[in-house]
N, C-alpha and C. Protein backbone atom coordinates (compact mmCIF):
# COMPACT_ATOMS: atom_id res chain seq x y z
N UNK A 1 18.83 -41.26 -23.18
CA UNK A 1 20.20 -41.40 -22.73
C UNK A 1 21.05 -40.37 -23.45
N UNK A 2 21.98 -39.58 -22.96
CA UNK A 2 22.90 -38.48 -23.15
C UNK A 2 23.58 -39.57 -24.04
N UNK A 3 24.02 -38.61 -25.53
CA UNK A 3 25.02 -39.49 -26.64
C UNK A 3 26.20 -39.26 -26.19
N UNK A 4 26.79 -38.53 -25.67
CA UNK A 4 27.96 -38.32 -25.32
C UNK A 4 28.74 -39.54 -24.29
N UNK A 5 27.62 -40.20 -23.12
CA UNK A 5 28.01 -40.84 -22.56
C UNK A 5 27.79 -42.52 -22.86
N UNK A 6 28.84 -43.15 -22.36
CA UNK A 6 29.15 -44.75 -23.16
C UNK A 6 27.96 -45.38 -22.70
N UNK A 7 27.55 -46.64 -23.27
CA UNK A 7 26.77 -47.76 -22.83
C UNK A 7 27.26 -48.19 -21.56
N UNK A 8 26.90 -48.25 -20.32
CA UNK A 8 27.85 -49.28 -19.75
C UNK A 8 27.80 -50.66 -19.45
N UNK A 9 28.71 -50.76 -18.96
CA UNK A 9 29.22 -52.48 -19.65
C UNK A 9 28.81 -53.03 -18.74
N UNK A 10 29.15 -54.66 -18.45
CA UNK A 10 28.28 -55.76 -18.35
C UNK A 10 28.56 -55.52 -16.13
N UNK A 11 30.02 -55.07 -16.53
CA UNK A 11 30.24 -54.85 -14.57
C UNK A 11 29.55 -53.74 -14.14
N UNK A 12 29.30 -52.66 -15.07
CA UNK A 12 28.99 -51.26 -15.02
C UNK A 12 27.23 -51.86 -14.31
N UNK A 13 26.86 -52.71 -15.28
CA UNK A 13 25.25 -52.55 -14.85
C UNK A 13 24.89 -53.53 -13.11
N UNK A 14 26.06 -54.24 -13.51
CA UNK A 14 26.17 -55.19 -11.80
C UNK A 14 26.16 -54.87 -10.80
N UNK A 15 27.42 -53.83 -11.10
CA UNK A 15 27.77 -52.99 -10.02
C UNK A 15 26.72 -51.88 -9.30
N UNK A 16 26.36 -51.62 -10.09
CA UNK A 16 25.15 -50.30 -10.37
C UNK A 16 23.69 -51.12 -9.86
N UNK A 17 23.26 -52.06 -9.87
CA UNK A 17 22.08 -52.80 -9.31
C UNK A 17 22.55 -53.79 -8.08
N UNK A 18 23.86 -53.91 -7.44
CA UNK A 18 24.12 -54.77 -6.37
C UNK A 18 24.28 -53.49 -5.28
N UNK A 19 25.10 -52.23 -5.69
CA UNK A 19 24.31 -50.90 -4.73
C UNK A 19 22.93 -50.32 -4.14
N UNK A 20 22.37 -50.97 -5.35
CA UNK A 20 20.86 -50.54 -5.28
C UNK A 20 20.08 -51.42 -4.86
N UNK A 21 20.62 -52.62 -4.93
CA UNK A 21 19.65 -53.46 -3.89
C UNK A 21 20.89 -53.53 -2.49
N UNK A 22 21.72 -53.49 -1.89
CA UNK A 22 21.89 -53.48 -0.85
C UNK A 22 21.92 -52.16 -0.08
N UNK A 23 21.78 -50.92 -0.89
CA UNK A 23 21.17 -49.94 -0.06
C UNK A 23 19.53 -49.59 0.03
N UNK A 24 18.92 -50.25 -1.16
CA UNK A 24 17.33 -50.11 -1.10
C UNK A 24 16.66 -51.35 -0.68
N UNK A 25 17.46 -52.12 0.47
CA UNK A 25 16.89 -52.89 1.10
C UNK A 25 15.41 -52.43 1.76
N UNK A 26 14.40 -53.48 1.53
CA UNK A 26 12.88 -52.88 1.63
C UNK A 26 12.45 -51.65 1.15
N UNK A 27 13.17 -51.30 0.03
CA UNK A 27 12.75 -50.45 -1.16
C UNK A 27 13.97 -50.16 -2.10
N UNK A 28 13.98 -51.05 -3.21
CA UNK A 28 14.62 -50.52 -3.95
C UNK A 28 14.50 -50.19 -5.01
N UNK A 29 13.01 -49.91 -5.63
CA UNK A 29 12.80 -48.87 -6.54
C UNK A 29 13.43 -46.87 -6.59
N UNK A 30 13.16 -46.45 -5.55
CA UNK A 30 13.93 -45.01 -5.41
C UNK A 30 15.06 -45.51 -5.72
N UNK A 31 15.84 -46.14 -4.93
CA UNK A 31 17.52 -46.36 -4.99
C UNK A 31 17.93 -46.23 -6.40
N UNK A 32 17.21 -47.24 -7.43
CA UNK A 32 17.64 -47.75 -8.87
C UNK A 32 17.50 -46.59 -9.71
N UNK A 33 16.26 -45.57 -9.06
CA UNK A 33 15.68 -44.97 -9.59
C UNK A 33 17.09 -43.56 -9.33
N UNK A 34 17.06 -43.34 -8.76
CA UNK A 34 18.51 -42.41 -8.27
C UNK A 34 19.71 -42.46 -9.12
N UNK A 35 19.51 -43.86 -8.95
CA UNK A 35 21.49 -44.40 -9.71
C UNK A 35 21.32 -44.46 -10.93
N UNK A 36 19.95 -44.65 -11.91
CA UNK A 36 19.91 -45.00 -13.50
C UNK A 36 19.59 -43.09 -14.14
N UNK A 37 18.91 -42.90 -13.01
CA UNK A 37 18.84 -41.21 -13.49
C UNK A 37 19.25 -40.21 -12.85
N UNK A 38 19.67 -40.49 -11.87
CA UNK A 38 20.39 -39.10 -11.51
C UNK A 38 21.74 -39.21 -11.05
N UNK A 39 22.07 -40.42 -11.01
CA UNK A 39 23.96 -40.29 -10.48
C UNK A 39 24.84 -41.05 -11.82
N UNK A 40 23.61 -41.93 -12.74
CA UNK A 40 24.78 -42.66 -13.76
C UNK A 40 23.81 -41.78 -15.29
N UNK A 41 23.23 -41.52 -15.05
CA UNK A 41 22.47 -40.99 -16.31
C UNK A 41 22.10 -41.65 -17.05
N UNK A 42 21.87 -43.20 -16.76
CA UNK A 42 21.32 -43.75 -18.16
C UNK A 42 20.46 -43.84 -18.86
N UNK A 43 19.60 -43.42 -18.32
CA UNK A 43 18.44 -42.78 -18.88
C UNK A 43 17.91 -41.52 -18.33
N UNK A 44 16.81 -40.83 -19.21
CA UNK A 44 16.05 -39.52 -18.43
C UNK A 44 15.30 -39.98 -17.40
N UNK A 45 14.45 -39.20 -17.06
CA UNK A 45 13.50 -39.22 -15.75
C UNK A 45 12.21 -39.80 -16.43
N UNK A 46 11.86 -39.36 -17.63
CA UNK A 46 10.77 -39.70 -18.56
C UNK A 46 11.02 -41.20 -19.45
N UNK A 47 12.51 -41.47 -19.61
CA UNK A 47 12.86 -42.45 -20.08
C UNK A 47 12.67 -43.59 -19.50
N UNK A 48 12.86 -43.37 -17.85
CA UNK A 48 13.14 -44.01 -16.27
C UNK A 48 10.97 -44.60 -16.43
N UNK A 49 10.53 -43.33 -16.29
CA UNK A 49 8.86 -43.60 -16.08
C UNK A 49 8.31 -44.69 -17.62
N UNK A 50 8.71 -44.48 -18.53
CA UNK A 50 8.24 -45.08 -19.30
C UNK A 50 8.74 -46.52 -19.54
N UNK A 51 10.31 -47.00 -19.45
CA UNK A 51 10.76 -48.36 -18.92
C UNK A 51 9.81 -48.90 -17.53
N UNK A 52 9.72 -48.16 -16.55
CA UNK A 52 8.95 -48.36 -14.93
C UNK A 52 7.27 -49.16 -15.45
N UNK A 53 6.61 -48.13 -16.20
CA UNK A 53 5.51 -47.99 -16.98
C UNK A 53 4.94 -49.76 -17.19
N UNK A 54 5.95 -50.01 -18.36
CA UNK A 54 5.71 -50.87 -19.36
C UNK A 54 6.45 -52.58 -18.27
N UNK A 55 7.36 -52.12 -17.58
CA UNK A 55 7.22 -53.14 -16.64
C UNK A 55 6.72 -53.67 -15.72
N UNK A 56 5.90 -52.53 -15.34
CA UNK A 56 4.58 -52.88 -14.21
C UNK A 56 3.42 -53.65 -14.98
N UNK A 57 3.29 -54.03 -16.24
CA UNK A 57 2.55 -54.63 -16.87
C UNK A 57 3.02 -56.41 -17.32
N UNK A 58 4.46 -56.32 -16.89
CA UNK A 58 4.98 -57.79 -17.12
C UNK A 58 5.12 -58.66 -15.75
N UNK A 59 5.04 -59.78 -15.73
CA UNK A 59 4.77 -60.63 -14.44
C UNK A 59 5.83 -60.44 -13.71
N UNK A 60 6.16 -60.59 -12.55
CA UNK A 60 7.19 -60.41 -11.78
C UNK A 60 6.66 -58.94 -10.57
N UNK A 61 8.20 -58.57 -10.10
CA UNK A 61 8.02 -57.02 -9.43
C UNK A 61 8.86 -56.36 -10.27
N UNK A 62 8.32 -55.26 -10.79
CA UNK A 62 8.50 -54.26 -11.16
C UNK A 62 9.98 -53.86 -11.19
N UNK A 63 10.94 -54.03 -9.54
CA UNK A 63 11.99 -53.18 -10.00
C UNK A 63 12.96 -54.26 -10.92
N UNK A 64 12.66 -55.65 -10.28
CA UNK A 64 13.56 -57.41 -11.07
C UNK A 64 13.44 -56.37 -12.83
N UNK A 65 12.14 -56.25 -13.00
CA UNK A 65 11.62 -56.58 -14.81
C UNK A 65 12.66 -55.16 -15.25
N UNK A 66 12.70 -54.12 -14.43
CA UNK A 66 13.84 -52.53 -14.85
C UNK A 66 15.19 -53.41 -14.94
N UNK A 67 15.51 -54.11 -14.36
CA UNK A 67 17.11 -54.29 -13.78
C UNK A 67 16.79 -55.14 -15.58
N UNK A 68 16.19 -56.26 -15.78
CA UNK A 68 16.27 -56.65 -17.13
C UNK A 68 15.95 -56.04 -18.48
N UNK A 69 15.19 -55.43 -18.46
CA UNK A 69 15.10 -54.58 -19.28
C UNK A 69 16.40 -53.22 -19.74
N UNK A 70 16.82 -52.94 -18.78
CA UNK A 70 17.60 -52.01 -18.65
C UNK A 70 19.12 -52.66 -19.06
N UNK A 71 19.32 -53.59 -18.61
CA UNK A 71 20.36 -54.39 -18.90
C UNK A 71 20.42 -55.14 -20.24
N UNK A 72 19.18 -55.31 -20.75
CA UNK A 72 19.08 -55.91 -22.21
C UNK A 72 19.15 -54.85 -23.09
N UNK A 73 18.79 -53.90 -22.75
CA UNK A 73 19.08 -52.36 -23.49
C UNK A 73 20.49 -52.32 -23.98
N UNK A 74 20.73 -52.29 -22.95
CA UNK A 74 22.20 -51.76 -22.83
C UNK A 74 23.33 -52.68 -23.48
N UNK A 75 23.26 -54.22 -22.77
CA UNK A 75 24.41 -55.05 -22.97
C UNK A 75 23.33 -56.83 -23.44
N UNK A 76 22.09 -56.74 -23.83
CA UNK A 76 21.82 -57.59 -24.45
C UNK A 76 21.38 -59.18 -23.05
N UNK A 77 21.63 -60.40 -23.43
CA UNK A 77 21.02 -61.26 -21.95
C UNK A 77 22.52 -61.05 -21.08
N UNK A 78 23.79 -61.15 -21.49
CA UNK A 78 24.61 -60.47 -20.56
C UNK A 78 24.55 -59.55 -19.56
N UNK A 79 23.96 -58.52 -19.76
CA UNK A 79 23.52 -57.11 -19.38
C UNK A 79 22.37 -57.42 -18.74
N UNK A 80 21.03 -58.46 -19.38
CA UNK A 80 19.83 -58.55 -18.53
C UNK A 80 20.44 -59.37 -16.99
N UNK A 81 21.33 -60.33 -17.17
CA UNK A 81 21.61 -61.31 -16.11
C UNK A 81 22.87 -60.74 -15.07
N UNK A 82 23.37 -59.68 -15.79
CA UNK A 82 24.51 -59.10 -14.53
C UNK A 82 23.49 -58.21 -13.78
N UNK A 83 22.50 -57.24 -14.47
CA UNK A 83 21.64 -56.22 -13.48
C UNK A 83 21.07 -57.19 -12.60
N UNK A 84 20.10 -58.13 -13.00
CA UNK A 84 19.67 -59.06 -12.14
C UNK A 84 20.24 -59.83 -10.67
N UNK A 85 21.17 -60.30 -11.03
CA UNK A 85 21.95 -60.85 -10.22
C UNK A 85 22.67 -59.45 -9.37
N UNK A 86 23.14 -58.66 -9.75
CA UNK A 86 23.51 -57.40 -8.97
C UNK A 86 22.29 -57.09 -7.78
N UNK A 87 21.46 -57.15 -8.47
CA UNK A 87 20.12 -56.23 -7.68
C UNK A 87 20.00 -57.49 -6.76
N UNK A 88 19.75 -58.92 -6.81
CA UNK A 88 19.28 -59.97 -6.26
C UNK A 88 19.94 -60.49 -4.91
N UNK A 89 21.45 -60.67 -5.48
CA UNK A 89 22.65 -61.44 -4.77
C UNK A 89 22.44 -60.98 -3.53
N UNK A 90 22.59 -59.50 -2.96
CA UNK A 90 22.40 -59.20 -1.39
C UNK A 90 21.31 -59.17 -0.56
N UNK A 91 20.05 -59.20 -1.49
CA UNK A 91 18.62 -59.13 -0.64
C UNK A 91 18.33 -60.55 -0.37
N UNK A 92 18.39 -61.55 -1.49
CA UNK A 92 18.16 -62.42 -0.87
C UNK A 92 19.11 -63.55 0.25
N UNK A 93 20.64 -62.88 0.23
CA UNK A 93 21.26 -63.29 1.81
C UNK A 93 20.65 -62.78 2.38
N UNK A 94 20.17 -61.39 3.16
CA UNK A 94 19.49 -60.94 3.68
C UNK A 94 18.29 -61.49 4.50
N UNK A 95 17.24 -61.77 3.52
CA UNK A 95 15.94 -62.05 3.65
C UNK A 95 15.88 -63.64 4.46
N UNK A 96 17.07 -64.42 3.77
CA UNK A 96 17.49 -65.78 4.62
C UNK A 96 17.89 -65.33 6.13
N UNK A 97 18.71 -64.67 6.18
CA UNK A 97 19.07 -64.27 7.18
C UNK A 97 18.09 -63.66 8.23
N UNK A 98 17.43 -63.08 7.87
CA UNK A 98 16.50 -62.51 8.81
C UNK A 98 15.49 -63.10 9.09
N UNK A 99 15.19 -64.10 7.84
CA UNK A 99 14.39 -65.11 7.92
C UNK A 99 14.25 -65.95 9.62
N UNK A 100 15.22 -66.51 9.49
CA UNK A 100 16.09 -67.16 10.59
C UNK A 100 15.67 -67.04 11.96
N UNK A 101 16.49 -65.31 11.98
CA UNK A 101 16.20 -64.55 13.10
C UNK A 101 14.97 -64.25 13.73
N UNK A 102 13.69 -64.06 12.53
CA UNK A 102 12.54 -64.09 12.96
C UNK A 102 11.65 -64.87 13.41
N UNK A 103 12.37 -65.78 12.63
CA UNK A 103 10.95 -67.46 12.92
C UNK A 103 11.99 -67.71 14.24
N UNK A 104 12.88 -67.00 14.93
CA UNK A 104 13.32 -67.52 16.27
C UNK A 104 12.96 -66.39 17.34
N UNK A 105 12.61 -65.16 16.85
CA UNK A 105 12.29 -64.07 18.02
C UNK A 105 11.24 -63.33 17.85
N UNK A 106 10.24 -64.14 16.91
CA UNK A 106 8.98 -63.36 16.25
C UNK A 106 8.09 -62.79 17.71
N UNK A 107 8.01 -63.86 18.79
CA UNK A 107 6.84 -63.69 19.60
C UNK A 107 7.11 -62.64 20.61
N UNK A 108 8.55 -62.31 21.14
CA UNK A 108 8.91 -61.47 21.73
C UNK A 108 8.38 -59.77 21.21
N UNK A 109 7.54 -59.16 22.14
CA UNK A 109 6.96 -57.83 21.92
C UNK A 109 8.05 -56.61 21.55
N UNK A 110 9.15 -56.79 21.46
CA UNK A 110 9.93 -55.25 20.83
C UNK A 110 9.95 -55.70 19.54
N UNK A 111 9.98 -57.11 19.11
CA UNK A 111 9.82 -57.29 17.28
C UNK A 111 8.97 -57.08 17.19
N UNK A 112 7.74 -57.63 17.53
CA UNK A 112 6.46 -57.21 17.13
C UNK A 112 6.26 -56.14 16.87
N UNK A 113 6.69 -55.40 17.63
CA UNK A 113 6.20 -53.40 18.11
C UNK A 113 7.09 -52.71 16.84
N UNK A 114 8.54 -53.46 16.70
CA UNK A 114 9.16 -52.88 15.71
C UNK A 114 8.83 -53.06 14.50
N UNK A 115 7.93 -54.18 13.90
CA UNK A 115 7.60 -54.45 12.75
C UNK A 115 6.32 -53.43 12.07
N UNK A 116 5.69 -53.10 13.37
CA UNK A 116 4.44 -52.65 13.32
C UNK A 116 5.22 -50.84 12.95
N UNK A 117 5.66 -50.27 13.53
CA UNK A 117 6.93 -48.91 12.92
C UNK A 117 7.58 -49.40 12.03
N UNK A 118 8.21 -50.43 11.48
CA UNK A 118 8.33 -50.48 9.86
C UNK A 118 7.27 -50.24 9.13
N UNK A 119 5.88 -51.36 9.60
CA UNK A 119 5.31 -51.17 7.89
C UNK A 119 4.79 -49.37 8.01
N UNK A 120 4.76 -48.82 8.60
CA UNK A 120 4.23 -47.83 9.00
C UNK A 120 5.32 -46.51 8.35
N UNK A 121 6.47 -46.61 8.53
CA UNK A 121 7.44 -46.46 7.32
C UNK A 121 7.55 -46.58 6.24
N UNK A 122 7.23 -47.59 5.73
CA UNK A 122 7.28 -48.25 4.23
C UNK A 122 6.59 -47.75 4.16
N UNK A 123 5.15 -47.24 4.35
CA UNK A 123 3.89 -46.49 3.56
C UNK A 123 4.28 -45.64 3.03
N UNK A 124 4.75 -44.52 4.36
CA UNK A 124 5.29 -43.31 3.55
C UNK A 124 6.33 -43.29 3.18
N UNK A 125 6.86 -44.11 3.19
CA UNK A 125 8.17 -44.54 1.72
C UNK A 125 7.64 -44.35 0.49
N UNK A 126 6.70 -45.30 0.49
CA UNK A 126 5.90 -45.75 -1.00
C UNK A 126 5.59 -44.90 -1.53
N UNK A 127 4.50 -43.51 -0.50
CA UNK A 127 3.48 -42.38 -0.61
C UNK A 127 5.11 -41.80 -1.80
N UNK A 128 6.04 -41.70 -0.82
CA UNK A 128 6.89 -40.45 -1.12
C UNK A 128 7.67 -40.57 -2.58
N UNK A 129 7.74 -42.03 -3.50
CA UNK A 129 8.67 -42.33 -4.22
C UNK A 129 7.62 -42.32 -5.14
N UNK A 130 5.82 -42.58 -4.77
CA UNK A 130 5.13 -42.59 -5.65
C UNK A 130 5.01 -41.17 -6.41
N UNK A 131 5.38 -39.91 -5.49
CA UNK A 131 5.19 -38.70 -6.25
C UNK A 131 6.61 -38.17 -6.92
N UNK A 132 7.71 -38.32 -6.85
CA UNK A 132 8.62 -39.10 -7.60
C UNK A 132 8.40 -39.57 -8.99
N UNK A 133 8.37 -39.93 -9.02
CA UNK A 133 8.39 -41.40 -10.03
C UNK A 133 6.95 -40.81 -11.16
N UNK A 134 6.17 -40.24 -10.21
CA UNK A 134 5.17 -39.43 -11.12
C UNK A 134 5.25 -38.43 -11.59
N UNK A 135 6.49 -37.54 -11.13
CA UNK A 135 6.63 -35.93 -11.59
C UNK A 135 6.66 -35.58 -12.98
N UNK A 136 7.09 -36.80 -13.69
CA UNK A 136 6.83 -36.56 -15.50
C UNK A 136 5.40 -36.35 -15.87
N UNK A 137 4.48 -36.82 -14.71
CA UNK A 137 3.16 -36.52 -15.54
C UNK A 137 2.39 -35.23 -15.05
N UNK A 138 3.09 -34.38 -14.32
CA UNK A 138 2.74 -33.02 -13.75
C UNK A 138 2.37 -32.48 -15.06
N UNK A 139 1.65 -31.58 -15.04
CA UNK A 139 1.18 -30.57 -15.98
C UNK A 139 0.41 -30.70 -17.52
N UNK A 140 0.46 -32.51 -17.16
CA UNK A 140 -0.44 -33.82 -18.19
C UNK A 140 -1.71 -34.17 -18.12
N UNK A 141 -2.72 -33.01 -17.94
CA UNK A 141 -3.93 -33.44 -17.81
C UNK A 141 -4.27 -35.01 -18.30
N UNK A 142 -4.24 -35.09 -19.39
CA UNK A 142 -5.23 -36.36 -19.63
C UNK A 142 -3.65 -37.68 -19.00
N UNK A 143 -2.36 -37.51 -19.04
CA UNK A 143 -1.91 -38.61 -17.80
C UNK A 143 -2.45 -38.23 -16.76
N UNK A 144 -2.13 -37.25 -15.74
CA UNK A 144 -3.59 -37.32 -14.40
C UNK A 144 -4.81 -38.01 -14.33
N UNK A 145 -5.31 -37.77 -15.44
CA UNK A 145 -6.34 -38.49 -15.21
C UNK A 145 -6.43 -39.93 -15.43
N UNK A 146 -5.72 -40.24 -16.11
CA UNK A 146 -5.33 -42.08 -16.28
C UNK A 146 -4.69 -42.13 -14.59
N UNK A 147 -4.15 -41.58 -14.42
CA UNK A 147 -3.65 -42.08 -13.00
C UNK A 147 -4.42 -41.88 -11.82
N UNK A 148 -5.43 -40.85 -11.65
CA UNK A 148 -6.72 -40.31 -10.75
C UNK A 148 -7.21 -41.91 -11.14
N UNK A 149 -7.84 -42.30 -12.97
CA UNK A 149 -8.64 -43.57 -12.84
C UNK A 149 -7.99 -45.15 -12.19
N UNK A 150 -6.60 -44.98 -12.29
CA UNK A 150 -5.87 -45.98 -11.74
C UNK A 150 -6.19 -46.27 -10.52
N UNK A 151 -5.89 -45.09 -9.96
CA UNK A 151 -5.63 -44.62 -8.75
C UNK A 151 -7.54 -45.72 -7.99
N UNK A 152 -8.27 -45.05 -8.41
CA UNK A 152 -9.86 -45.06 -7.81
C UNK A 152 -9.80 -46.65 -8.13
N UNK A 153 -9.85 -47.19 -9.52
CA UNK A 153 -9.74 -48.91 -9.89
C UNK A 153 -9.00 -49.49 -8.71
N UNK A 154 -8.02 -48.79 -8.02
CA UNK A 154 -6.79 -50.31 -6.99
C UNK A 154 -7.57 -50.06 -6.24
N UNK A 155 -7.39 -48.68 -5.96
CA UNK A 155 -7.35 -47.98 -4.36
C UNK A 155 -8.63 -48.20 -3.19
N UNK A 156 -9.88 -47.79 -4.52
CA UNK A 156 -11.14 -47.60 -3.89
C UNK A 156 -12.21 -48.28 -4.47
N UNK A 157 -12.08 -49.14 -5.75
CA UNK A 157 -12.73 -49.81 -6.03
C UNK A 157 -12.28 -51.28 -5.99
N UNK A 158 -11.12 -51.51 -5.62
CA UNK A 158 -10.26 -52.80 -5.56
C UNK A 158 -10.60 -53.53 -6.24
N UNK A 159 -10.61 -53.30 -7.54
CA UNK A 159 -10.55 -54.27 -8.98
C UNK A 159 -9.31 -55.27 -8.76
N UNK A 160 -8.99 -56.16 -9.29
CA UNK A 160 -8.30 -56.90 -9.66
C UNK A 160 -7.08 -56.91 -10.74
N UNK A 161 -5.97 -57.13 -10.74
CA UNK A 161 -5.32 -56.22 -11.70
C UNK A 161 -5.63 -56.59 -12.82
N UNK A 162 -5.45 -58.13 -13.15
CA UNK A 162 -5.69 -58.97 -14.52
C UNK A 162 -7.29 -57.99 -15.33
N UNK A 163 -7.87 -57.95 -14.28
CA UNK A 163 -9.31 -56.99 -15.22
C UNK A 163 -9.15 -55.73 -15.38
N UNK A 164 -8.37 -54.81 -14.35
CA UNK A 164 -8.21 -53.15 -14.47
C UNK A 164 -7.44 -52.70 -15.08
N UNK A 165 -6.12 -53.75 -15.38
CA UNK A 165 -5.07 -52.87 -16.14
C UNK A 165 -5.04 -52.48 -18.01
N UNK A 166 -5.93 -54.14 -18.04
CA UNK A 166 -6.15 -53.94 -19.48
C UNK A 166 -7.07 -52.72 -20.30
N UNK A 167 -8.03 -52.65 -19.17
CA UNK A 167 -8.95 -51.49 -19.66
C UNK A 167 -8.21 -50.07 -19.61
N UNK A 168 -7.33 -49.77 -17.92
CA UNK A 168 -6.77 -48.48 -18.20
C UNK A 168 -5.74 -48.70 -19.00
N UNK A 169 -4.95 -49.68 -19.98
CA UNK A 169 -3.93 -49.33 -21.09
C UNK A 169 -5.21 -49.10 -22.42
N UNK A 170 -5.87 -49.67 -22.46
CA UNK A 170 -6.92 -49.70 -23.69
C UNK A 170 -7.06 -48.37 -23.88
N UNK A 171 -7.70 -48.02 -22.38
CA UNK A 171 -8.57 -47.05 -22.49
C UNK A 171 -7.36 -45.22 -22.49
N UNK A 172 -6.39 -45.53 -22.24
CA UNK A 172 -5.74 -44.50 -21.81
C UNK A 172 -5.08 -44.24 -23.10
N UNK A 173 -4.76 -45.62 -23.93
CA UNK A 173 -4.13 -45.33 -25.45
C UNK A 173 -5.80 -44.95 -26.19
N UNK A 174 -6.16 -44.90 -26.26
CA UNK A 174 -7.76 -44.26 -26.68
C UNK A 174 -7.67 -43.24 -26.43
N UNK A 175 -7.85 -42.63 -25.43
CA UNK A 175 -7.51 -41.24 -25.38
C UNK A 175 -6.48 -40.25 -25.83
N UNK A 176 -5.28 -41.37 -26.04
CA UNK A 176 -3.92 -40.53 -25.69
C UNK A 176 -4.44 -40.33 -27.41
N UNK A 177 -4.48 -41.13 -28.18
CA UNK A 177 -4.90 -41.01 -30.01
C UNK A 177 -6.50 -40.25 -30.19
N UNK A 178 -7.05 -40.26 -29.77
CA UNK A 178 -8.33 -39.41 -29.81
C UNK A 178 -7.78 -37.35 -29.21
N UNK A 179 -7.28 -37.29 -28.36
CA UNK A 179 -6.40 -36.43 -28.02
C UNK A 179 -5.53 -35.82 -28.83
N UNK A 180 -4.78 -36.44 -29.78
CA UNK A 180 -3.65 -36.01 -29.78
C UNK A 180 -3.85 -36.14 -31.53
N UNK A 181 -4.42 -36.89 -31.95
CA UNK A 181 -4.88 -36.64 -33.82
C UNK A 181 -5.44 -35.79 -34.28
């Protein structure tokens, strides 16, 4: 985080995660990811991957565990419970809402057809935020390769996470200290 610029405060982080979940509706990792590093600066890009990192390892989804983390950083359980609730408050009206709408017009063929061009979207959403979100580890041989082994463990060997993740943190801090001593 730039010293020059303030902590922000408890509305600052609300405000800042109730944008980001009502514009990153069905994705709001990029969104958060935009507004914490490149439009509010609160952290670096490397700062951003390594908070992202260490929360993909705690129960929940990933972007909930940033909005708390990031907010406990900053402004302590105040700060964890305004990001939260910021990010939360509009998706889940939403999700009720559409809820609704669907369990009443699911069987009709233009939803169907349209759902089927969403998820088909969301992929390359995902594809596109995943290389993103990875650009800190460009030019990181041995991160590449923790992420090539990640990558093969989900992707193509469909391990389980509870068994794969522990070995690639084991095994990747093994390297990173065998490497680097």
């Amino acid at each position: 985080m730039p010293e020059t610029r303030p902590a922000p405060t408890v509305f600052d982080l609300f405000a800042g995660f109730f944008v980001a979940g009502l514009c990153g509706f069905g994705g709001v990792l990029p969104w958060a990811r935009r507004m914490i590093v490149e439009q509010r600066q609160w952290l670096t890009l490397a700062e951003f991957t390594d908070m992202l990192g260490l929360c993909q390892f705690l129960p929940g989804g990933n972007i909930m565990n940033v909005t708390i983390a990031l907010g406990s950083r900053f402004r302590g359980v105040p700060g964890a419970v305004a990001a939260f609730l910021g990010l939360m408050v509009t998706p889940v009206a939403i999700v009720i809402g559409l809820g609704v709408l669907y369990d009443r017009y699911a069987d009709l063929p233009p939803v169907r057809h349209a759902f089927t061009a969403l998820s088909a979207a969301a992929a390359a959403f995902m594809l596109s935020n995943a290389w993103k979100i990875a650009s800190p580890l460009r030019g990181r041989k041995l991160a590449i390769a923790v992420a090539v082994c990640a990558f093969l463990a989900f992707a193509v060997l469909r391990l389980p996470l509870p068994v794969a993740l522990p070995v690639l943190a084991l095994g990747s801090t093994a390297l990173l200290w065998r490497f680097r001593s």
